[in-house]
PDB file of N, CA and C in Angstrom:
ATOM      1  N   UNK A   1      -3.293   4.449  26.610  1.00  0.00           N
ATOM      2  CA  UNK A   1      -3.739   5.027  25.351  1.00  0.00           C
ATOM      3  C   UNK A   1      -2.538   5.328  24.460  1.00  0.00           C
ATOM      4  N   UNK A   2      -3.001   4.904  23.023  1.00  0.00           N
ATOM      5  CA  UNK A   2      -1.737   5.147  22.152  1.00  0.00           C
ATOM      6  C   UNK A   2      -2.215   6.882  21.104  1.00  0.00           C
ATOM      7  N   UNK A   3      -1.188   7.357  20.439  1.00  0.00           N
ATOM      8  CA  UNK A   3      -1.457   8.476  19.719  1.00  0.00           C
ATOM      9  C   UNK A   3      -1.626   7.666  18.514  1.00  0.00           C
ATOM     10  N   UNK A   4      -2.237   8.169  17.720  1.00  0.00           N
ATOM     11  CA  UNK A   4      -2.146   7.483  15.945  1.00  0.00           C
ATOM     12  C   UNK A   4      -1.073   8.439  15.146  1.00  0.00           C
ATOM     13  N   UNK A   5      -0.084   7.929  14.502  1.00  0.00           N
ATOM     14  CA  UNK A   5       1.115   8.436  14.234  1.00  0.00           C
ATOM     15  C   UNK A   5       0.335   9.175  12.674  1.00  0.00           C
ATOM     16  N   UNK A   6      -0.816   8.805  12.111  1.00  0.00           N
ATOM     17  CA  UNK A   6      -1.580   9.721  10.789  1.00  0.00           C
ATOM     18  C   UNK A   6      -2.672  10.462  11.229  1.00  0.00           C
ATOM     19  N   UNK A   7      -3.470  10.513  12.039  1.00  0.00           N
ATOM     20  CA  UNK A   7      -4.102  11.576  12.224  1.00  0.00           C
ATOM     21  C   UNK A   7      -3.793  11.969  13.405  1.00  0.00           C
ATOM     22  N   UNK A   8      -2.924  11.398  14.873  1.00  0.00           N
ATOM     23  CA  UNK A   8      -3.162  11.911  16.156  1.00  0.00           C
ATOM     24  C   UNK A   8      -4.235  11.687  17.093  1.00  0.00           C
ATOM     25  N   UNK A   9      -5.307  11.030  16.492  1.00  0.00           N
ATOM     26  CA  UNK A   9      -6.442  10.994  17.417  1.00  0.00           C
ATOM     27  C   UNK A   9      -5.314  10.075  18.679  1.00  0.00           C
ATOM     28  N   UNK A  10      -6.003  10.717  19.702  1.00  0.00           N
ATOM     29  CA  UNK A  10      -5.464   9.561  21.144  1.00  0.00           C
ATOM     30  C   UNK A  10      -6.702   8.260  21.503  1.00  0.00           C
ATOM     31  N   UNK A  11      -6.695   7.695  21.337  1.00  0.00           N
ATOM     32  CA  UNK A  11      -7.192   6.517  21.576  1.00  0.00           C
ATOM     33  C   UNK A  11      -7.113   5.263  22.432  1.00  0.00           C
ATOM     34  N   UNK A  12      -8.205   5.239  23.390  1.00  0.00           N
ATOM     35  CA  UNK A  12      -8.061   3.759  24.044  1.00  0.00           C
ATOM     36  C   UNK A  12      -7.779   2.658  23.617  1.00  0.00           C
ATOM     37  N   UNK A  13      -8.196   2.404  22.285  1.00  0.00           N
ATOM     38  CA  UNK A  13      -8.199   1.038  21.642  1.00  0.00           C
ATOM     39  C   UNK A  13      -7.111   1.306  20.228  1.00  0.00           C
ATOM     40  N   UNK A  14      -6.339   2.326  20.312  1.00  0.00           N
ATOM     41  CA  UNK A  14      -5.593   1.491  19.436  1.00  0.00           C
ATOM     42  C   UNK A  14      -4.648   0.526  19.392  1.00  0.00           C
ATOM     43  N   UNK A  15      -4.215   0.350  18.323  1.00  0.00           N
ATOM     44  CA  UNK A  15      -3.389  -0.929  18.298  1.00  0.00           C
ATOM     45  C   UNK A  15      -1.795  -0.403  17.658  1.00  0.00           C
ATOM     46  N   UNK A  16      -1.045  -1.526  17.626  1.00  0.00           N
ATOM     47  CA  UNK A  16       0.170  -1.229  17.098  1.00  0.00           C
ATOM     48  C   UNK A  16       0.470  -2.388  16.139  1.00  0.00           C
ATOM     49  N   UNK A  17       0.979  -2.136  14.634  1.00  0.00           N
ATOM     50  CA  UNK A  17       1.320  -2.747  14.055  1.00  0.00           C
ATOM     51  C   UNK A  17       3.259  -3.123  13.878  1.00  0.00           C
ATOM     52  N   UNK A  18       3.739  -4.051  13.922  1.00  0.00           N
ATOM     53  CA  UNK A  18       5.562  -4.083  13.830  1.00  0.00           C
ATOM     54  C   UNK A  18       5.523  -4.605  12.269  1.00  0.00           C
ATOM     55  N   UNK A  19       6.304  -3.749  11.757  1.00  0.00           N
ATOM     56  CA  UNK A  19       6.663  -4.005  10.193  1.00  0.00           C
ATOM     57  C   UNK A  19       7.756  -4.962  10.319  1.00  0.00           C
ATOM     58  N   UNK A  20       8.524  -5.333   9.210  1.00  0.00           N
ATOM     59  CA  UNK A  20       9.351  -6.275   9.282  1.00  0.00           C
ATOM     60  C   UNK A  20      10.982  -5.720   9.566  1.00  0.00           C
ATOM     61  N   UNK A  21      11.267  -4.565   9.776  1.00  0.00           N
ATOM     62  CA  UNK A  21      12.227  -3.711   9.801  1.00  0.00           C
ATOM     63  C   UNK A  21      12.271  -3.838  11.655  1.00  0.00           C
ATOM     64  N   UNK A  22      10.958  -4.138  12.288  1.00  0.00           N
ATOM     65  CA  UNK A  22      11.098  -3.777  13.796  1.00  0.00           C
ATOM     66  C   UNK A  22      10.521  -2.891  14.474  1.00  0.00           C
ATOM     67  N   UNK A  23      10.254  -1.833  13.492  1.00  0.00           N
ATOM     68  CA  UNK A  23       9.672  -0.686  14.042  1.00  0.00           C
ATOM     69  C   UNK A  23       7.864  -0.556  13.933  1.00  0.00           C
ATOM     70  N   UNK A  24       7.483  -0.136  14.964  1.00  0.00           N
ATOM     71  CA  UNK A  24       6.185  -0.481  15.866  1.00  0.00           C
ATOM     72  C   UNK A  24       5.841   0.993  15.541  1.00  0.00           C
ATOM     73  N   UNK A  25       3.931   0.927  14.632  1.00  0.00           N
ATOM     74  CA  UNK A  25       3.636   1.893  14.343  1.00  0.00           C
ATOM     75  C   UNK A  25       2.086   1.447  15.219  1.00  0.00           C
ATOM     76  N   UNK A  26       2.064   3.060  15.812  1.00  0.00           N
ATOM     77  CA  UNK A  26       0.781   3.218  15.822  1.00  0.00           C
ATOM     78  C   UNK A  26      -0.530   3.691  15.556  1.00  0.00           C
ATOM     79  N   UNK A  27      -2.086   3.027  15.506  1.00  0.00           N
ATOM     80  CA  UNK A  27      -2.906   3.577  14.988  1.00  0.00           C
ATOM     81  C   UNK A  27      -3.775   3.360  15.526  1.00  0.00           C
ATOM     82  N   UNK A  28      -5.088   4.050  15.313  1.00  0.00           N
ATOM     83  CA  UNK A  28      -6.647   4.394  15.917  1.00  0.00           C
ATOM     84  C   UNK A  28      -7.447   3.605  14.815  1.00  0.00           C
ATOM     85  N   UNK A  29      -7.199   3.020  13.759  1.00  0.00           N
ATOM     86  CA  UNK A  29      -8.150   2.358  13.080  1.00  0.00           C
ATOM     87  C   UNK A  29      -7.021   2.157  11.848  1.00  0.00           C
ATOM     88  N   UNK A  30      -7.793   0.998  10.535  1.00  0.00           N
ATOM     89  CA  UNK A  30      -7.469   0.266  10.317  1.00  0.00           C
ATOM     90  C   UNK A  30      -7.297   1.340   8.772  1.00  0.00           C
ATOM     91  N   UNK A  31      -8.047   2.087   8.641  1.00  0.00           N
ATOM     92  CA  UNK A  31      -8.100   3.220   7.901  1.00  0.00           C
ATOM     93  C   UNK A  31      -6.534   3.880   8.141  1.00  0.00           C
ATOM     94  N   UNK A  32      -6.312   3.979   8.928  1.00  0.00           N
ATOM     95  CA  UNK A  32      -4.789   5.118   9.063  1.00  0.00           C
ATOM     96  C   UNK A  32      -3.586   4.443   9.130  1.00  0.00           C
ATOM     97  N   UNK A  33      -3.670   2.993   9.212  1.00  0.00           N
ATOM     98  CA  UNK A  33      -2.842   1.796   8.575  1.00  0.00           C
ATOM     99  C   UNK A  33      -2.766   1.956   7.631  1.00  0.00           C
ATOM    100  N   UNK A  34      -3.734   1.257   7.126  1.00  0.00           N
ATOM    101  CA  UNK A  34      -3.404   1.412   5.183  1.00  0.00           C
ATOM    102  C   UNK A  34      -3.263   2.752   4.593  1.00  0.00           C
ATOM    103  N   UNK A  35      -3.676   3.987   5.339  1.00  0.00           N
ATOM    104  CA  UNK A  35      -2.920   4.916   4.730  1.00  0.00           C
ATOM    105  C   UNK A  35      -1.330   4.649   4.962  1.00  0.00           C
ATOM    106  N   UNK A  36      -0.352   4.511   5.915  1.00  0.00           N
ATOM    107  CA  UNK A  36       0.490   4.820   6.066  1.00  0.00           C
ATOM    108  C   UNK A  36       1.673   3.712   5.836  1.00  0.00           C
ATOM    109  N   UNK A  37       0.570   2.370   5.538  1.00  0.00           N
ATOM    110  CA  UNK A  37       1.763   1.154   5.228  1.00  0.00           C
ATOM    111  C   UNK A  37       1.594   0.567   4.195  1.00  0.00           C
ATOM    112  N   UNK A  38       0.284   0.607   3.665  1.00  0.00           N
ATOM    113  CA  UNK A  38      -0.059  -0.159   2.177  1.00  0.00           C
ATOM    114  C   UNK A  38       0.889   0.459   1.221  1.00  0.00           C
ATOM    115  N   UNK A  39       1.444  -0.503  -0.097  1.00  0.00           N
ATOM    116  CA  UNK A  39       1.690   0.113  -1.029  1.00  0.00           C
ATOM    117  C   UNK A  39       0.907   0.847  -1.953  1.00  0.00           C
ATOM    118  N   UNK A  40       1.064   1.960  -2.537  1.00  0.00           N
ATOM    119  CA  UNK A  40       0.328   2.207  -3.692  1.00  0.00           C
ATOM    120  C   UNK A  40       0.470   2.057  -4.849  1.00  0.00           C
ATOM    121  N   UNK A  41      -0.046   1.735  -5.820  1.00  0.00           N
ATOM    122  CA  UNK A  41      -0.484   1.089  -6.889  1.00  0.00           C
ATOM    123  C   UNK A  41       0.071   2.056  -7.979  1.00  0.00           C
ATOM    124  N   UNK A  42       1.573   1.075  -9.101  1.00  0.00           N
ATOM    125  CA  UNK A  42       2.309   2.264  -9.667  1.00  0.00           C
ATOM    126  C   UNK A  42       0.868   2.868 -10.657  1.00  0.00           C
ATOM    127  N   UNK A  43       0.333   2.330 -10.965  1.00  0.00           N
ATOM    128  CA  UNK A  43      -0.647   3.194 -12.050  1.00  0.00           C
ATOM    129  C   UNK A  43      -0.942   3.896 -11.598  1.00  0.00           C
ATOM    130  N   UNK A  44      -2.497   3.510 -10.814  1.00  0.00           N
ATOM    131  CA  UNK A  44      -3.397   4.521 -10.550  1.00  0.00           C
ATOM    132  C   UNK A  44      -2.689   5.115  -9.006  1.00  0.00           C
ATOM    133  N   UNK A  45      -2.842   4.530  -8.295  1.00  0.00           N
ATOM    134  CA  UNK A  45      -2.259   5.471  -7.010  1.00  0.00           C
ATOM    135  C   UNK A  45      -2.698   4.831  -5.924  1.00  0.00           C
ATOM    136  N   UNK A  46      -3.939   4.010  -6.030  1.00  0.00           N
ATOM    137  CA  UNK A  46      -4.826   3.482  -4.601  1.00  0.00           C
ATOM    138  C   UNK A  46      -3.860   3.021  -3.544  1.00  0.00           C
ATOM    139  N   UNK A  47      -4.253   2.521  -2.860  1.00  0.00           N
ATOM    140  CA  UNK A  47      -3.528   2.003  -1.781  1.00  0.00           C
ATOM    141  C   UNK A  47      -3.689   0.150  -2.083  1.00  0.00           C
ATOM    142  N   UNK A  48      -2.735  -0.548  -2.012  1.00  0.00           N
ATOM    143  CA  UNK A  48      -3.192  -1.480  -2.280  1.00  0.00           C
ATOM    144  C   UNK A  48      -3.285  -2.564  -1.381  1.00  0.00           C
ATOM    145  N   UNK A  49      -4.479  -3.428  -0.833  1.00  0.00           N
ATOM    146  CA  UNK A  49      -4.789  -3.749   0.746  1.00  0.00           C
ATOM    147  C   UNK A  49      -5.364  -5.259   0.651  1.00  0.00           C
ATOM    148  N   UNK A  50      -5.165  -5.801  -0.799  1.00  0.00           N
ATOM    149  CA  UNK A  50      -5.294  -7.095  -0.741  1.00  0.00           C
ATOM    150  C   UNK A  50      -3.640  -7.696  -1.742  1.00  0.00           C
ATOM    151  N   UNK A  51      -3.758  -9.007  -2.247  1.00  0.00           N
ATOM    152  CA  UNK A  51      -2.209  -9.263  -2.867  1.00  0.00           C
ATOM    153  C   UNK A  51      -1.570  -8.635  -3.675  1.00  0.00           C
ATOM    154  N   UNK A  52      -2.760  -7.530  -4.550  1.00  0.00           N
ATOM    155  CA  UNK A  52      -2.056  -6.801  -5.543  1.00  0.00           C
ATOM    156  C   UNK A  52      -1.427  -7.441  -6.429  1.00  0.00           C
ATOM    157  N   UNK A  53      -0.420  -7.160  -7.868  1.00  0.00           N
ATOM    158  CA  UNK A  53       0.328  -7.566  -8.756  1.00  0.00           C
ATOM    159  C   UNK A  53       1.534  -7.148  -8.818  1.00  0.00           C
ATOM    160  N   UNK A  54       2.587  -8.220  -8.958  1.00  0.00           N
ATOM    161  CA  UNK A  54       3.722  -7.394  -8.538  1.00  0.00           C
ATOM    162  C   UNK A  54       4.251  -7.590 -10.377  1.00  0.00           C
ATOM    163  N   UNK A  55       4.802  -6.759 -11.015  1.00  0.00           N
ATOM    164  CA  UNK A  55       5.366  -7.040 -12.213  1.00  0.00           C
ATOM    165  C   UNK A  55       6.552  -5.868 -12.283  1.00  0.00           C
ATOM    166  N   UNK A  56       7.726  -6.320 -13.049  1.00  0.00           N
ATOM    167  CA  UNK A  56       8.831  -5.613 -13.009  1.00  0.00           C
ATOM    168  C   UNK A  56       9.349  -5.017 -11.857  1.00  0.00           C
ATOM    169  N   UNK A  57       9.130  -4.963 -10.753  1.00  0.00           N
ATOM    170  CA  UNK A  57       9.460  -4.800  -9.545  1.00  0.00           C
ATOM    171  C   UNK A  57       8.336  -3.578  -9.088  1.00  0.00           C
ATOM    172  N   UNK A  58       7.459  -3.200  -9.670  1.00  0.00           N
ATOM    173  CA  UNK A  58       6.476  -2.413  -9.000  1.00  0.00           C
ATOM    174  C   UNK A  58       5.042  -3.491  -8.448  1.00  0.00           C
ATOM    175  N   UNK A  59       4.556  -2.670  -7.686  1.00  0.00           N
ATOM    176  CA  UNK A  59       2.871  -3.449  -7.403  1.00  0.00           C
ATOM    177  C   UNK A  59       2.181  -2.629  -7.806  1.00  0.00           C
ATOM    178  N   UNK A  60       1.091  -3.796  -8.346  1.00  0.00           N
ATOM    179  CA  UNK A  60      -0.170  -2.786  -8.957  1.00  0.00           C
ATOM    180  C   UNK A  60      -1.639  -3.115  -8.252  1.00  0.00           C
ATOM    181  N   UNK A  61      -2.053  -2.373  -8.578  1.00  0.00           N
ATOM    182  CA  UNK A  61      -3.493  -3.385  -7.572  1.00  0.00           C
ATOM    183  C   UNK A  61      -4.395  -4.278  -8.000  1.00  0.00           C
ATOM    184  N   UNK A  62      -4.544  -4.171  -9.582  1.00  0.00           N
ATOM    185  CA  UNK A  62      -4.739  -5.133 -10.358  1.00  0.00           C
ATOM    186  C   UNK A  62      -4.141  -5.754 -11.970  1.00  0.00           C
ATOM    187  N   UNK A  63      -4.234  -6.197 -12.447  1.00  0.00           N
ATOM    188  CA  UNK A  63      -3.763  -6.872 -13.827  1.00  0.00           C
ATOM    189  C   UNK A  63      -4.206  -5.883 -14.650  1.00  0.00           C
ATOM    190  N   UNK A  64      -5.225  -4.943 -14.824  1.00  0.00           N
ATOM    191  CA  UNK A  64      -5.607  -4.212 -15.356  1.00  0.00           C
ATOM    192  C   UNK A  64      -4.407  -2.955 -15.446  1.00  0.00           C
ATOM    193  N   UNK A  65      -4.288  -2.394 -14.030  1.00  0.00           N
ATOM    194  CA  UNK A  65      -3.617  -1.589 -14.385  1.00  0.00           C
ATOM    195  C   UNK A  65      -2.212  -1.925 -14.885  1.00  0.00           C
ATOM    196  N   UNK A  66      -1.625  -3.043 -14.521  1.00  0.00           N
ATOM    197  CA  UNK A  66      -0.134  -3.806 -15.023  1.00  0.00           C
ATOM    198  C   UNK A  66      -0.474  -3.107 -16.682  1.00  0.00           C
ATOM    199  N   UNK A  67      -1.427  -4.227 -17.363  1.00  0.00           N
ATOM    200  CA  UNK A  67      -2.005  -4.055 -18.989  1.00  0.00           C
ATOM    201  C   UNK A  67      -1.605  -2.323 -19.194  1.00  0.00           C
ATOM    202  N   UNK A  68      -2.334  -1.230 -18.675  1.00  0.00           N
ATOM    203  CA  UNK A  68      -2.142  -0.150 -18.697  1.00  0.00           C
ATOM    204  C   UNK A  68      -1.049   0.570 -19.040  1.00  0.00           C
ATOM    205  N   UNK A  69      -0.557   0.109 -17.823  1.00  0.00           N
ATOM    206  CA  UNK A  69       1.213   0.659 -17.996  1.00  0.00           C
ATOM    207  C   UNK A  69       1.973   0.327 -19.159  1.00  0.00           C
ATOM    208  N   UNK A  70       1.556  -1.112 -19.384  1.00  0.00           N
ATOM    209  CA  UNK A  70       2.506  -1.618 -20.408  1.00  0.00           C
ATOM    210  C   UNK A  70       2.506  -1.100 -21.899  1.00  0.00           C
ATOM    211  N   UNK A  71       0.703  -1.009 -21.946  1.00  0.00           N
ATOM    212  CA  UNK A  71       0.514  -0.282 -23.281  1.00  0.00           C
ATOM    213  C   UNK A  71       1.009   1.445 -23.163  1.00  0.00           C
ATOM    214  N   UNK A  72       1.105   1.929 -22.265  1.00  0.00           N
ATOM    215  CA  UNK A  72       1.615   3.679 -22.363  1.00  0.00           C
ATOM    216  C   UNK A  72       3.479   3.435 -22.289  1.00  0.00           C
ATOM    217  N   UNK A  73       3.806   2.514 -22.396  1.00  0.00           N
ATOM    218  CA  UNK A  73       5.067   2.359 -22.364  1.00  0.00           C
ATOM    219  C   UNK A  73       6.269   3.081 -21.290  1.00  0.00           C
ATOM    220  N   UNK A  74       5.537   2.915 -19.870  1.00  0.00           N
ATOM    221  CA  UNK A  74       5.823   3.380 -18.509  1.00  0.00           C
ATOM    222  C   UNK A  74       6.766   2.207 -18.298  1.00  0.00           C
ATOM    223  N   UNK A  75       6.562   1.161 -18.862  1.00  0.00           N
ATOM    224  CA  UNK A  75       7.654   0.139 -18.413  1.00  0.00           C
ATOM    225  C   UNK A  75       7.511  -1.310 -19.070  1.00  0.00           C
ATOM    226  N   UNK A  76       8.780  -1.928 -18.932  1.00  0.00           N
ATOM    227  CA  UNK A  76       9.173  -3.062 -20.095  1.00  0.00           C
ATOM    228  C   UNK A  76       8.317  -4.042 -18.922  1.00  0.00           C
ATOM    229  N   UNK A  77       7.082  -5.166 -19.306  1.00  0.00           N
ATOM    230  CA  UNK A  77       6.641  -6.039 -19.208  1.00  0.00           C
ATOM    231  C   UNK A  77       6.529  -7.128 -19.935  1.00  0.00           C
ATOM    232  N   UNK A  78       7.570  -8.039 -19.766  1.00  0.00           N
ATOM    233  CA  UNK A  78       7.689  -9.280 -20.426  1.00  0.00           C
ATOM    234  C   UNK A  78       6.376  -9.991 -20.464  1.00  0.00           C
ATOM    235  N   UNK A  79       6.426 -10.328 -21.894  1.00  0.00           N
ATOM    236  CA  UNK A  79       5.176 -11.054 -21.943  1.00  0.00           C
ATOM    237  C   UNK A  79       3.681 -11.027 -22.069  1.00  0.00           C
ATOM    238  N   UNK A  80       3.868  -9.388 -21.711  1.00  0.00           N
ATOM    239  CA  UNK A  80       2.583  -8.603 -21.923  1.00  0.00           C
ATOM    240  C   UNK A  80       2.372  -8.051 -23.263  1.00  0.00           C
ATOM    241  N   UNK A  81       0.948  -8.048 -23.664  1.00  0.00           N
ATOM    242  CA  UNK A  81       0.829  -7.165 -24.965  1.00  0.00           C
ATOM    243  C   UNK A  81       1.109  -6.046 -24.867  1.00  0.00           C
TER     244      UNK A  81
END
């Protein structure tokens, strides 16, 4: 049985994910992953758990929020209105 390194539950079935750094995290569900490895989304905040948008070196979770940012003038986006 592994501990889940975000909530602690002890669990028979969890699993362990290895990031690209090497280091081996563990979890009880797939929920306390993406809390603890997804990026979040510079706009709004979500977690972001499919390709997301990467622009100016942030990720966003969608094109929408990229548009967002660009119009509140949070950051220089080439090419964007």
């Amino acid at each position: 049985m592994a501990t889940c390194e975000v909530c602690g539950n002890d669990y028979d079935k969890a699993f362990t994910v290895t990031t690209a750094d090497g280091r081996g995290h563990a979890f009880d569900c797939f929920e306390c992953a993406i809390h603890a490895l997804a990026p979040a989304c510079a706009h709004c905040g979500c977690r972001v758990i499919g390709h997301g948008v990467e622009e100016g070196g942030e990720i966003y979770c969608c094109d929408a929020c990229v548009r967002h940012e660009a119009k509140a003038g949070a950051h220089q986006h080439a090419g964007r209105p």
